[in-house]
N, C-alpha and C. Protein backbone atom coordinates (compact mmCIF):
# COMPACT_ATOMS: atom_id res chain seq x y z
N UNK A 1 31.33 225.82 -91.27
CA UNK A 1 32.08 225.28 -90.14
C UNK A 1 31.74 223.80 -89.97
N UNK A 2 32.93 223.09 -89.81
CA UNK A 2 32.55 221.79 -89.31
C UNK A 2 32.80 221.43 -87.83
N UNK A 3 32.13 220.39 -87.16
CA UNK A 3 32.56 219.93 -86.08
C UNK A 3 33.47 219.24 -85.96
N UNK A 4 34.00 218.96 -84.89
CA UNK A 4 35.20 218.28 -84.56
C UNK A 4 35.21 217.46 -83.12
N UNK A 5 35.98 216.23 -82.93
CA UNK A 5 35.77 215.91 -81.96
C UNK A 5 36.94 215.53 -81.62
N UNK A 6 37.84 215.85 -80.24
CA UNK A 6 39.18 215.47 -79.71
C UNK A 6 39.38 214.41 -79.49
N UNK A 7 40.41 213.55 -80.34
CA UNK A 7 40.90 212.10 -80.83
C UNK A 7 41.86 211.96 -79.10
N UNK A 8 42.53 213.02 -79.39
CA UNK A 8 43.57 213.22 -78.32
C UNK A 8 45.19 213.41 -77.73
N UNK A 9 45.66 213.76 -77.51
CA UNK A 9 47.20 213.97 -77.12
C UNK A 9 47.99 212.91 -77.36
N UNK A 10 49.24 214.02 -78.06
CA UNK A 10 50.12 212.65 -78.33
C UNK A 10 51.44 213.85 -78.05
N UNK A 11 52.92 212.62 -78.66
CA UNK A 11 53.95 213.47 -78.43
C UNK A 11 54.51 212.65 -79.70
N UNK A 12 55.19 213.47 -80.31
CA UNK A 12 55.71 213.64 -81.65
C UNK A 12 57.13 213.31 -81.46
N UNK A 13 57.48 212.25 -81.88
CA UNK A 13 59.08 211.50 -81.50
C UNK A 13 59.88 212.25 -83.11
N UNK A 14 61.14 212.63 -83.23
CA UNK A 14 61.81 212.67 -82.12
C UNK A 14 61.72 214.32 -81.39
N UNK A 15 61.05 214.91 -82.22
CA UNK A 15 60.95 216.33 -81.54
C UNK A 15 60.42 216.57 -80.21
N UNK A 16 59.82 215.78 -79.44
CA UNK A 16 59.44 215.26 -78.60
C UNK A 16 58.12 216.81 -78.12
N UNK A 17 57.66 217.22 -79.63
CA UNK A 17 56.38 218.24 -79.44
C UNK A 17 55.32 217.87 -79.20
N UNK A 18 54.43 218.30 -78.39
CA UNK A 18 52.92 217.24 -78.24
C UNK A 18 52.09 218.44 -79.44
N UNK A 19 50.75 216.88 -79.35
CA UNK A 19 50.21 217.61 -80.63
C UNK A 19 48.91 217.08 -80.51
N UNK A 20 47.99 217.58 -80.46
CA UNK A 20 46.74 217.74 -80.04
C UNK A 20 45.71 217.03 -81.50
N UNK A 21 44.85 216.51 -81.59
CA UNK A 21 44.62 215.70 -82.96
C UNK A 21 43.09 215.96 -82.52
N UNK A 22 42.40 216.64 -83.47
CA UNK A 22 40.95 216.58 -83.54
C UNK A 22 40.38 215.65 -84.92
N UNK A 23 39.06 215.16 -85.03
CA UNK A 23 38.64 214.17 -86.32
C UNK A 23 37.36 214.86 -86.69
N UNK A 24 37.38 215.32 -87.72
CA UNK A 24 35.68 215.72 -88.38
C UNK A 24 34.69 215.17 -88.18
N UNK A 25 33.91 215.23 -87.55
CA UNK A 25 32.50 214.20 -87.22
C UNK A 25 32.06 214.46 -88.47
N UNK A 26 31.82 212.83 -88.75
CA UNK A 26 31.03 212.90 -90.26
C UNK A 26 31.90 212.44 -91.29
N UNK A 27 33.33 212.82 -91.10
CA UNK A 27 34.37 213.27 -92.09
C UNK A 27 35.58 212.30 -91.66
N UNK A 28 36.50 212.48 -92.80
CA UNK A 28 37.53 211.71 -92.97
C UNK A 28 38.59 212.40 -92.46
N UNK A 29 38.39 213.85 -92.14
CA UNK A 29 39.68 214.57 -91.94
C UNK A 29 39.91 214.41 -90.50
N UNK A 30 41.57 214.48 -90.69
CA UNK A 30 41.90 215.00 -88.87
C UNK A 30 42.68 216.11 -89.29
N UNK A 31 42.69 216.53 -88.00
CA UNK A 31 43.43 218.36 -87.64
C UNK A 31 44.56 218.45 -86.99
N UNK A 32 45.73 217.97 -87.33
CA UNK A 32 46.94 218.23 -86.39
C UNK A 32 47.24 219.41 -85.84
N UNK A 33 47.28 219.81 -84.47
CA UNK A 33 47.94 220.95 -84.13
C UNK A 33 48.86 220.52 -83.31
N UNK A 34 50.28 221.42 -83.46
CA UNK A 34 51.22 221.57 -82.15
C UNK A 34 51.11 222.38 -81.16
N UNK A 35 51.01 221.91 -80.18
CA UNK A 35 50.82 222.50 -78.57
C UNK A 35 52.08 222.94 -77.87
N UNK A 36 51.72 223.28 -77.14
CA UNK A 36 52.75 223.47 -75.60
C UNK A 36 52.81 222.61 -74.82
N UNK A 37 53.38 221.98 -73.77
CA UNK A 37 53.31 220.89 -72.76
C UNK A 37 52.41 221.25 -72.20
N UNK A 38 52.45 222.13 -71.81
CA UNK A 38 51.02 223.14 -70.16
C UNK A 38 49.74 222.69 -71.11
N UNK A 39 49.96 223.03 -72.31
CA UNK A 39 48.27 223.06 -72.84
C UNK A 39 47.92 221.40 -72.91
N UNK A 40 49.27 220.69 -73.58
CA UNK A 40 48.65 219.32 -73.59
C UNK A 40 48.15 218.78 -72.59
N UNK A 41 48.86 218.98 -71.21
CA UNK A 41 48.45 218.26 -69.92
C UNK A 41 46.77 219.11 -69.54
N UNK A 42 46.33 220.20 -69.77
CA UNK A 42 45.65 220.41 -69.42
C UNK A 42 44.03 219.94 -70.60
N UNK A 43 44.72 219.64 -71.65
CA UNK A 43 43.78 218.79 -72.67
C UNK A 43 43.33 217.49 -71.89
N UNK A 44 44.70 216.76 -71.65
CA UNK A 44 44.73 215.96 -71.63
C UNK A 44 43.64 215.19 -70.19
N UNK A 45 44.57 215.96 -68.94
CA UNK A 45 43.71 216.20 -68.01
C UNK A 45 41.90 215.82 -67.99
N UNK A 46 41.87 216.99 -68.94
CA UNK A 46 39.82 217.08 -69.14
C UNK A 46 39.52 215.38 -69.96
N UNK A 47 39.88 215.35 -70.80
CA UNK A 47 39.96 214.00 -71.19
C UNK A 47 39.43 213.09 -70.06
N UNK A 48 40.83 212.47 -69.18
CA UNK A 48 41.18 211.78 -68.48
C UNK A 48 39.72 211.88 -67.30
N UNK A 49 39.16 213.19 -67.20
CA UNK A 49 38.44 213.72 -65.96
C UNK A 49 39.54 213.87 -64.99
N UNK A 50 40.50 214.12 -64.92
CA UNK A 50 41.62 214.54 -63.63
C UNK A 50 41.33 215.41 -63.05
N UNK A 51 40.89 215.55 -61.93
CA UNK A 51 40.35 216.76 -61.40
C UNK A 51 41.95 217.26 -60.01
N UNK A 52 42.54 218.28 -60.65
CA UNK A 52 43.74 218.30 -59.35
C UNK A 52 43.10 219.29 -58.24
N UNK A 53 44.06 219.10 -57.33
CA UNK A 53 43.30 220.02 -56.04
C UNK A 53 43.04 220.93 -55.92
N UNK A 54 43.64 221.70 -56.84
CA UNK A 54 43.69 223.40 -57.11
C UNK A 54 42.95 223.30 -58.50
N UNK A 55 42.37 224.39 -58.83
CA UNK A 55 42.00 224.57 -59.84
C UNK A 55 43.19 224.92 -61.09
N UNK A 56 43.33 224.22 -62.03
CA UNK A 56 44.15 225.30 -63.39
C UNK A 56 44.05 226.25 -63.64
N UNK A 57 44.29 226.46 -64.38
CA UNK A 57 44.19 228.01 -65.29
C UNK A 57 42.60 227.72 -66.14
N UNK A 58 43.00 226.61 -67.01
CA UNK A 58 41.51 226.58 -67.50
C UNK A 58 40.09 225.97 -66.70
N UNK A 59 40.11 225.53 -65.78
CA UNK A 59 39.06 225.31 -64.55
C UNK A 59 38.71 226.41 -64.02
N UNK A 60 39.78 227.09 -63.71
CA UNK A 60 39.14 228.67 -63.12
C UNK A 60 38.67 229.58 -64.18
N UNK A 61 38.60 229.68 -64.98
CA UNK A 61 38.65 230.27 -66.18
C UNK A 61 36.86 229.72 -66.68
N UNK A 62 36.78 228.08 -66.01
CA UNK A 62 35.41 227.90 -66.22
C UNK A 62 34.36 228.49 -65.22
N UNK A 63 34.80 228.14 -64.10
CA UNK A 63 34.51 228.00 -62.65
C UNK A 63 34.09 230.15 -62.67
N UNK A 64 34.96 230.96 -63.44
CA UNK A 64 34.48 232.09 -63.81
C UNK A 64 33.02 232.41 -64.14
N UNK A 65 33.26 231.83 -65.89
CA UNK A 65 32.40 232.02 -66.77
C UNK A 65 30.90 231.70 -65.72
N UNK A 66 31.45 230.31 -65.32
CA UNK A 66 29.69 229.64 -64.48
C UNK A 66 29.25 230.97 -63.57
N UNK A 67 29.98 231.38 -62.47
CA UNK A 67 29.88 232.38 -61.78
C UNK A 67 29.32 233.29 -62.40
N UNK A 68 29.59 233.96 -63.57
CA UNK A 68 28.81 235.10 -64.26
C UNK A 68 27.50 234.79 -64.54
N UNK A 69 27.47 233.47 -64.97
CA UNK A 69 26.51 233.29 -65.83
C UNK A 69 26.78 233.35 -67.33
N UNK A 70 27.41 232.65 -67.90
CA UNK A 70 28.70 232.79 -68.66
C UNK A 70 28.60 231.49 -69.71
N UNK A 71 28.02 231.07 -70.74
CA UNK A 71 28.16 229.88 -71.44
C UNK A 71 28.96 229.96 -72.69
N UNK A 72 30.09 229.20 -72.17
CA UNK A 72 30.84 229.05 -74.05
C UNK A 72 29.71 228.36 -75.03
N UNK A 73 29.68 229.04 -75.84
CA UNK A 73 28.91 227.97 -76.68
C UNK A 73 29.43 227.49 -77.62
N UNK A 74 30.23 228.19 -78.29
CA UNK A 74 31.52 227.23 -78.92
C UNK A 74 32.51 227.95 -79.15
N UNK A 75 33.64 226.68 -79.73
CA UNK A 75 34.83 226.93 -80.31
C UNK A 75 35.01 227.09 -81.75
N UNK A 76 35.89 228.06 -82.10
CA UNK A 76 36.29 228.01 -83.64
C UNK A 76 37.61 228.18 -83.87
N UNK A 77 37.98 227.05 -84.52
CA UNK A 77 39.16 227.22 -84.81
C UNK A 77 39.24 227.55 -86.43
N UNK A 78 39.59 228.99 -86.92
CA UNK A 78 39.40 229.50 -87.87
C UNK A 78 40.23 229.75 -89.17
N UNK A 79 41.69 229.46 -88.72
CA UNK A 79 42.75 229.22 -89.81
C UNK A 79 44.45 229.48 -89.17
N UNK A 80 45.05 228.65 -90.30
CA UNK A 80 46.42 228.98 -89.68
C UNK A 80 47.18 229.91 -90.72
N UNK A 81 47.98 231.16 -89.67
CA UNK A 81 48.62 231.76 -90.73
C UNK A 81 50.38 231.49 -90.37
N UNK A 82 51.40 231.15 -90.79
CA UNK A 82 52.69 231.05 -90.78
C UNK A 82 52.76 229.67 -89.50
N UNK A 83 52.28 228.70 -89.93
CA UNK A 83 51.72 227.69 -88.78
C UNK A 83 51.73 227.86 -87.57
N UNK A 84 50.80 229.36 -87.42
CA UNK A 84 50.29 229.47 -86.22
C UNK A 84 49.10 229.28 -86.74
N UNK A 85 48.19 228.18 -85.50
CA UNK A 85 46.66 228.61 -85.49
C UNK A 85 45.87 229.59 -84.87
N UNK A 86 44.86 229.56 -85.17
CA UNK A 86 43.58 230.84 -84.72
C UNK A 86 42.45 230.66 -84.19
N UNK A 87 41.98 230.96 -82.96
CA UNK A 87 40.29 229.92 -82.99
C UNK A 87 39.59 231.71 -81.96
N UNK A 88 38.75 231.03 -81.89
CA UNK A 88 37.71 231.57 -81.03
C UNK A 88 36.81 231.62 -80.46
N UNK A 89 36.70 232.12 -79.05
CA UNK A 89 36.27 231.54 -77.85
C UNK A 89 34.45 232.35 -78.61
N UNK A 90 33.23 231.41 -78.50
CA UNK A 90 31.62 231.98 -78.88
C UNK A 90 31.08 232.20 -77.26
N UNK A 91 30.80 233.29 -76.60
CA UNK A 91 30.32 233.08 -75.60
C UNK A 91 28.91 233.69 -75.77
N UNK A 92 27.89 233.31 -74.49
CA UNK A 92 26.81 233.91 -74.82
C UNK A 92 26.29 234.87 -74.95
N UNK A 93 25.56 235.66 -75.58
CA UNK A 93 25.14 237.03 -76.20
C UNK A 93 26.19 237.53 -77.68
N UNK A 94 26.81 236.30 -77.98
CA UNK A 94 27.48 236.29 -78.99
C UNK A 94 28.51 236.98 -78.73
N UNK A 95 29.56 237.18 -78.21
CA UNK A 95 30.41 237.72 -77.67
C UNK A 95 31.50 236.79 -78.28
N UNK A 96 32.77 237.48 -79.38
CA UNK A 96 33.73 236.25 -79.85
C UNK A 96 35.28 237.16 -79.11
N UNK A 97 35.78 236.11 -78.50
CA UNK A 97 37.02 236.21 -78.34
C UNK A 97 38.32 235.54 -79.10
N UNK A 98 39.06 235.90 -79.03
CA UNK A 98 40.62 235.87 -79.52
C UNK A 98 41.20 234.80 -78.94
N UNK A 99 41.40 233.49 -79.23
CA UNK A 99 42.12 232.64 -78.14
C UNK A 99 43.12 231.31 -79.22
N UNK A 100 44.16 230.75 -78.21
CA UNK A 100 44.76 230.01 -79.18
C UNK A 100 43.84 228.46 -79.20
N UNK A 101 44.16 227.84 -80.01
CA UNK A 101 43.07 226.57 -80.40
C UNK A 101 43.61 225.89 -79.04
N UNK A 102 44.99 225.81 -78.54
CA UNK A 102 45.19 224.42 -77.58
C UNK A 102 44.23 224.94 -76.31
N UNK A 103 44.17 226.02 -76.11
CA UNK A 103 43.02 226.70 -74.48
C UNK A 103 41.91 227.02 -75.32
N UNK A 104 41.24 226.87 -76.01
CA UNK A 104 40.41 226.74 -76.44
C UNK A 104 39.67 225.26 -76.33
N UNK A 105 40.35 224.55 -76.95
CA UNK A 105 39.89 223.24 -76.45
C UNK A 105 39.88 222.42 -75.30
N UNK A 106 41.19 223.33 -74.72
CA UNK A 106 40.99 222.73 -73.05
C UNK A 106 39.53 222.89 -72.44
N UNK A 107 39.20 224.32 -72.67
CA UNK A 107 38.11 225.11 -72.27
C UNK A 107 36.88 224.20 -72.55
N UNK A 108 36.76 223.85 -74.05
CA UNK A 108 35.74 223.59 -74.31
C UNK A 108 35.31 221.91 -73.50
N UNK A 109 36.06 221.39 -73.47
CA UNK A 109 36.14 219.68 -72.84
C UNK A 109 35.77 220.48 -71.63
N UNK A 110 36.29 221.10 -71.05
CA UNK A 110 35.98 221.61 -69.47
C UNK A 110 34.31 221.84 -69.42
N UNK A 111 33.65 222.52 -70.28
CA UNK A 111 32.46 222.77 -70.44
C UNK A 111 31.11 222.04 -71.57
N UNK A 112 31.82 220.94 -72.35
CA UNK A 112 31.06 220.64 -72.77
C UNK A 112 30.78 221.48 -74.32
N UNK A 113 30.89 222.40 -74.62
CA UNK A 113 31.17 222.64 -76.01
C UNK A 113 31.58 222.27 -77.03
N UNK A 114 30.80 222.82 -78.10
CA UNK A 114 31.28 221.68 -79.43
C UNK A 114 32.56 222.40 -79.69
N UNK A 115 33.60 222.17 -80.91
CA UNK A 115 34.60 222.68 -81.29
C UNK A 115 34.39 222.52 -82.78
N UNK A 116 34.36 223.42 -83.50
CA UNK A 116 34.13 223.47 -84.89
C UNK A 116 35.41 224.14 -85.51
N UNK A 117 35.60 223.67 -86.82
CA UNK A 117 36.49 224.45 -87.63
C UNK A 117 36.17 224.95 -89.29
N UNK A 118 36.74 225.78 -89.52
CA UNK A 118 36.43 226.26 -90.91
C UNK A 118 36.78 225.36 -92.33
N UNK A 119 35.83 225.41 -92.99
CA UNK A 119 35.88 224.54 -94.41
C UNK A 119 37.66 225.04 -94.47
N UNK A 120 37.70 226.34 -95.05
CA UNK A 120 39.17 226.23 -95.86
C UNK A 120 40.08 226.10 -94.59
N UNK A 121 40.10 225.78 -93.48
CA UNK A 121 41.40 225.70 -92.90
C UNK A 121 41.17 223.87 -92.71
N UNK A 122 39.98 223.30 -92.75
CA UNK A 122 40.15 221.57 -92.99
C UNK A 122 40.90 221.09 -94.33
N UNK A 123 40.49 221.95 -94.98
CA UNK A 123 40.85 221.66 -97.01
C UNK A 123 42.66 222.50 -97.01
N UNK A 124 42.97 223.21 -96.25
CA UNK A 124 44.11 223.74 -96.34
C UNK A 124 45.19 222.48 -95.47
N UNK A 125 45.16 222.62 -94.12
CA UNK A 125 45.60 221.38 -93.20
C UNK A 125 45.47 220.05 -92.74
N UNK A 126 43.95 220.09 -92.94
CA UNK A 126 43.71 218.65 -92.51
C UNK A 126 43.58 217.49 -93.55
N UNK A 127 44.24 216.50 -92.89
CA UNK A 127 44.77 214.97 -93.20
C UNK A 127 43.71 214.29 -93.19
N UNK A 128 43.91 213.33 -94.36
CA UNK A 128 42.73 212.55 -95.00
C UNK A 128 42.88 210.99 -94.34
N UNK A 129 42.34 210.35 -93.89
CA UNK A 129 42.38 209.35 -93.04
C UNK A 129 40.98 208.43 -93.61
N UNK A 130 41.50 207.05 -94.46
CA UNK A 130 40.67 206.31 -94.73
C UNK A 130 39.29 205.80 -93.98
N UNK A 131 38.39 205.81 -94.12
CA UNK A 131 36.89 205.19 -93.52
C UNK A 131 37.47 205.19 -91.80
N UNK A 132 37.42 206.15 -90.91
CA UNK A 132 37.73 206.71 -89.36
C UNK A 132 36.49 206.08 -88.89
N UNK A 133 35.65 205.73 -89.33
CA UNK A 133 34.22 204.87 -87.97
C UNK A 133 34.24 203.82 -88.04
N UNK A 134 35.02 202.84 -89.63
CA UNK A 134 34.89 201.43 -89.72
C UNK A 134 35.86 200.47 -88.52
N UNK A 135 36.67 201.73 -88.38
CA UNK A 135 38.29 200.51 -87.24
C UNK A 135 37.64 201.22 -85.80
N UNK A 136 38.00 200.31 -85.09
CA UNK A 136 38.20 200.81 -83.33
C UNK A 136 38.80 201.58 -83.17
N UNK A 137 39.06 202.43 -81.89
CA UNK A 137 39.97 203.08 -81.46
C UNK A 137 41.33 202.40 -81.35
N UNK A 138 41.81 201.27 -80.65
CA UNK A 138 43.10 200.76 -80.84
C UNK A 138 43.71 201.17 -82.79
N UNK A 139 42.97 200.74 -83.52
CA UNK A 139 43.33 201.25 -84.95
C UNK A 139 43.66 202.52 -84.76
N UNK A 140 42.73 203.39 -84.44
CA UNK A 140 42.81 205.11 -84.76
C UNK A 140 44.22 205.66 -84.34
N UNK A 141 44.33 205.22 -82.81
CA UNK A 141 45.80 205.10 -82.20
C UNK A 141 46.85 204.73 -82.95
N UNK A 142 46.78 203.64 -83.45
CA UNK A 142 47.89 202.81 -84.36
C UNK A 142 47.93 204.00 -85.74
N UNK A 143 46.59 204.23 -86.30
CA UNK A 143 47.18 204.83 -87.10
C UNK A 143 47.63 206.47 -86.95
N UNK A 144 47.46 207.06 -85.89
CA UNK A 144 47.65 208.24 -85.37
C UNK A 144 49.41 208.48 -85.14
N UNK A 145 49.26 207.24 -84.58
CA UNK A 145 50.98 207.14 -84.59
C UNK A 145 51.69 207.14 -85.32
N UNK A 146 50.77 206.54 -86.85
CA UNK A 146 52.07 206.36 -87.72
C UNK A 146 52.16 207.17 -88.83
N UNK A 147 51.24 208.27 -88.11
CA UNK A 147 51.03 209.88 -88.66
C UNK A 147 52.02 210.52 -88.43
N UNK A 148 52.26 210.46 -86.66
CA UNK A 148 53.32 211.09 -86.14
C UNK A 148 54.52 210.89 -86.42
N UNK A 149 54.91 209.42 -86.87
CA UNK A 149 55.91 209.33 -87.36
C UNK A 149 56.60 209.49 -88.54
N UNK A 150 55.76 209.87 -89.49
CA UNK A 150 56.01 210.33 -90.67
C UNK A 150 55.67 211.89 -90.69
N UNK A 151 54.99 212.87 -90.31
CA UNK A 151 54.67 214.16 -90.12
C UNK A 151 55.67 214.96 -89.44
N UNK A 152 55.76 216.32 -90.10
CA UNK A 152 56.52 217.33 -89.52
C UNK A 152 56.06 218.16 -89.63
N UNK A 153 56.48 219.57 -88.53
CA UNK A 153 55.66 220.68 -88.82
C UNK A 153 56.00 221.18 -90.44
N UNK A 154 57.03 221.31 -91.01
CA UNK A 154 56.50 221.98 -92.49
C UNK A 154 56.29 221.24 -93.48
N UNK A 155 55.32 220.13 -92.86
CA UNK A 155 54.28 219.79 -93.90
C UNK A 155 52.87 220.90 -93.91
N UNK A 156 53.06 221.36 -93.08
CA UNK A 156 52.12 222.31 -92.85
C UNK A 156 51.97 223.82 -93.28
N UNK A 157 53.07 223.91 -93.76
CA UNK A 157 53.64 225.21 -93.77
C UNK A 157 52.98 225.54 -95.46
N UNK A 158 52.35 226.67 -95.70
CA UNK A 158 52.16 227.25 -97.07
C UNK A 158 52.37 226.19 -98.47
């Protein structure tokens, strides 16, 4: 498993799909996934620190876990089959759940968890992106974009 760290939300012109972009710590790869709107804003959200007045779906969902006594300890996002992805929620006493990667990662930003993914689903999907620590972020952006603009979902596909 490798780690991963959330680059961040974007929206995919002209399909106008958002798409969630993680980067290999360490590594050259990034991880495109397509989201839902609900999931991006709520990515996005944790990001931002937006805290709204009500709790979300994934705030309460943390605001749970804490209550139990409850620690994610991580995420896995484990492979895509028919470009759907797969991940899963690590909670403590080793307990793995079933969850999709975009609430998965909401989750995990909510709590502080790492997000890892599997060797063959980086070597199967993920995009090779020249020396990622030498440019700034304004670069990463620039070139994130001009990912999006050339990328479609069945580049992904089998």
């Amino acid at each position: 498993m490798r780690e991963l760290d959330v680059v961040g939300v974007r929206v995919e012109m002209p399909s106008n799909q958002p798409i969630v972009l993680l980067r290999e710590v360490g590594g050259d790869r990034f991880l495109p996934i397509w989201i839902g709107a609900v999931e991006a804003t709520a990515i996005a959200f944790a990001q931002q620190g937006v805290v709204p007045p009500r709790p979300m779906t994934h705030d309460l969902f943390k605001d749970v876990l804490d209550a139990a006594g409850i620690t994610l300890e991580q995420v896995r996002i484990t492979e895509v089959r028919d470009n759907t992805y797969y991940a899963e929620l690590v909670l403590s006493g080793g307990l793995e759940i079933s969850s999709r990667p975009s609430d998965s990662i909401a989750l995990a930003l909510r709590t502080g968890s790492p997000i890892y993914a599997s060797e063959p689903l980086l070597d199967e999907a993920g995009v090779l992106m020249a020396d990622p620590d030498s440019e700034d972020q304004e670069d990463e952006v620039a070139r994130f974009r001009q990912f999006l603009d050339e990328v479609t979902p069945e580049d992904f596909s089998g």
